[in-house]
Protein backbone atom coordinates (compact mmCIF):
# COMPACT_ATOMS: atom_id res chain seq x y z
CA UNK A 1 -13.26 -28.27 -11.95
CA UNK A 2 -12.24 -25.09 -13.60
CA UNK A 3 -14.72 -22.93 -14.32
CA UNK A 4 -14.56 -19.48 -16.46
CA UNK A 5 -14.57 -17.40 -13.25
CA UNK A 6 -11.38 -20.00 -11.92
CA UNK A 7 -9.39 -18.77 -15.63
CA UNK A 8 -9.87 -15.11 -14.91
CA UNK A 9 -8.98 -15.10 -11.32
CA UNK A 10 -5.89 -17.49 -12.42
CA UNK A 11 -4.72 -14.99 -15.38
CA UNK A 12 -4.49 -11.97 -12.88
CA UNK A 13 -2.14 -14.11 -10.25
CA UNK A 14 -4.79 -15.10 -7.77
CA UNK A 15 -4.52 -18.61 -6.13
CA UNK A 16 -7.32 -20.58 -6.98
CA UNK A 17 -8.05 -24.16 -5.04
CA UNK A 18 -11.69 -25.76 -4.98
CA UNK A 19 -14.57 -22.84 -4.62
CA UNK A 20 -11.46 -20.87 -2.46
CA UNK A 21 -9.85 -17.81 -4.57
CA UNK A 22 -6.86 -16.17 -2.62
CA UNK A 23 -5.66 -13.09 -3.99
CA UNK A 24 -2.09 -12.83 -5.01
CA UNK A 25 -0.62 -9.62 -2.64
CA UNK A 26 -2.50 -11.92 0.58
CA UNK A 27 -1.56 -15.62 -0.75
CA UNK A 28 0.53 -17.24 1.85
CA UNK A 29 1.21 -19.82 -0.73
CA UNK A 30 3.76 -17.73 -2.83
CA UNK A 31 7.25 -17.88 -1.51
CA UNK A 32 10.85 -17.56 -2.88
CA UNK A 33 13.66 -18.46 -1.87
CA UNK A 34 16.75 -15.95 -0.86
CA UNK A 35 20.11 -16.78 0.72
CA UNK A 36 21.07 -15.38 3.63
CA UNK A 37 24.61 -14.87 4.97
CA UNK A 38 25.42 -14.64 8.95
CA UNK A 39 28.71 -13.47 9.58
CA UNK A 40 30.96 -13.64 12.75
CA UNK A 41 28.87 -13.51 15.97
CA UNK A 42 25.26 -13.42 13.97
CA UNK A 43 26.00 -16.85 12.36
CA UNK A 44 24.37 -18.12 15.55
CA UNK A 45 20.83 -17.14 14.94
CA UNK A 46 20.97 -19.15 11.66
CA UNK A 47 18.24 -21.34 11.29
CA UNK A 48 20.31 -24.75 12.44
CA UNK A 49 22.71 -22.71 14.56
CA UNK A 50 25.61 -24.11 13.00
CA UNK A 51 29.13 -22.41 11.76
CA UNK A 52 30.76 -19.23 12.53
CA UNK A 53 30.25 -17.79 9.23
CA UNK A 54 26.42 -19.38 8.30
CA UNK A 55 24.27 -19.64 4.53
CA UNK A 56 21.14 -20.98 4.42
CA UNK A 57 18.68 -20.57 1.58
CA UNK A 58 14.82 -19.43 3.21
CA UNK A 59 12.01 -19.92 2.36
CA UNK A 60 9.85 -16.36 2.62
CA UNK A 61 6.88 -15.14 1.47
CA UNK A 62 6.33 -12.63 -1.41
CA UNK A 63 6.56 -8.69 -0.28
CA UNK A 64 8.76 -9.67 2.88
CA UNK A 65 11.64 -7.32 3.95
CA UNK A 66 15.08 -7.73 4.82
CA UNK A 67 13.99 -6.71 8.66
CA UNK A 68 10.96 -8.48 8.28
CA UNK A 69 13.31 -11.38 7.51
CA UNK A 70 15.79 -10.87 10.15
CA UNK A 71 12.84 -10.05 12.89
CA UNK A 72 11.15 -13.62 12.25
CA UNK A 73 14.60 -14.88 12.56
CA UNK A 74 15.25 -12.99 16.07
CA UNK A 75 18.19 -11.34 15.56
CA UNK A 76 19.21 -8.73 17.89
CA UNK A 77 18.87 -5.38 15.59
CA UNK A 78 21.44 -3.42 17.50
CA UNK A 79 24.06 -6.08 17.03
CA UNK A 80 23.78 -5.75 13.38
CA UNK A 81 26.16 -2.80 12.09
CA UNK A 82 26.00 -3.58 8.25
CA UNK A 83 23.69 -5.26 5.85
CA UNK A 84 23.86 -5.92 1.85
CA UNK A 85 21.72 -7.47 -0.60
CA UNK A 86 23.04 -8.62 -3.57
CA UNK A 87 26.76 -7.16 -2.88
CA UNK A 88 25.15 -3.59 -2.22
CA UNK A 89 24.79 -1.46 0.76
CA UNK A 90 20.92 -1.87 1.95
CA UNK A 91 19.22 -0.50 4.46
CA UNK A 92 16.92 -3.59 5.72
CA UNK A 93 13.03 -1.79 4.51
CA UNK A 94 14.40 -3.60 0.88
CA UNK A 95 11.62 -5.87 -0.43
CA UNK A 96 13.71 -9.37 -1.27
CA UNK A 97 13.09 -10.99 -4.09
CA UNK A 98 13.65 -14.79 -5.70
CA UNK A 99 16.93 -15.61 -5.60
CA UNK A 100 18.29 -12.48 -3.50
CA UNK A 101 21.19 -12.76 -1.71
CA UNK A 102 21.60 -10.92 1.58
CA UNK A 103 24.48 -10.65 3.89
CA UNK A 104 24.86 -9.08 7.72
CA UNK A 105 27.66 -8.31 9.29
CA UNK A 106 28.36 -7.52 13.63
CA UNK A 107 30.22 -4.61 14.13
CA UNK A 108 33.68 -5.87 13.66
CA UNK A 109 37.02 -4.48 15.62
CA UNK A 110 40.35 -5.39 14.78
CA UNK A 111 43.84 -3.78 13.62
């Protein structure tokens, strides 16, 4: 049943289900999806652990950074040398977005 009180608390973003209102920055409810590209030696830690050079779209939660991302994901941060998002240099404290891409690269030798 929606009530008055359910429309207001709907129009600002919250989350709304039975008597239960969950505000919209704490909803664990709102996700996006973002791609995310393992290259070389990372490609392991992919979600299915398949490929050498691994893309998966993920599933994440709204306000959820690149590291945040990569932590939950338990990749080793000191084997990561580079990472972009969206074709740009990024630094990993980026909050993603729907449909971001982001890509991370080993440190890479070669000649």
């Amino acid at each position: 049943m929606t009530t008055p009180l359910h429309k207001i608390f709907e129009e600002r973003g919250d989350k709304v289900y039975n008597s239960l209102v969950l505000p919209k920055k704490l909803s664990l409810l709102d996700s996006m999806k973002v791609e995310l590209n393992l290259f070389a030696s990372l490609a392991r830690y992919a979600p299915d652990k398949t490929g050498s050079h691994s893309h998966r779209t993920l599933d994440v939660t709204e306000g959820t950074t690149i590291m945040e991302l990569l932590n939950r994901l338990e990749l080793p941060i000191d084997k990561i040398k580079m990472i972009f998002l969206n074709g740009l240099h990024a630094t990993g404290d980026e909050v993603l977005r729907e449909g971001d891409r982001v890509g991370v690269f080993p440190p890479v030798a070669g000649g």
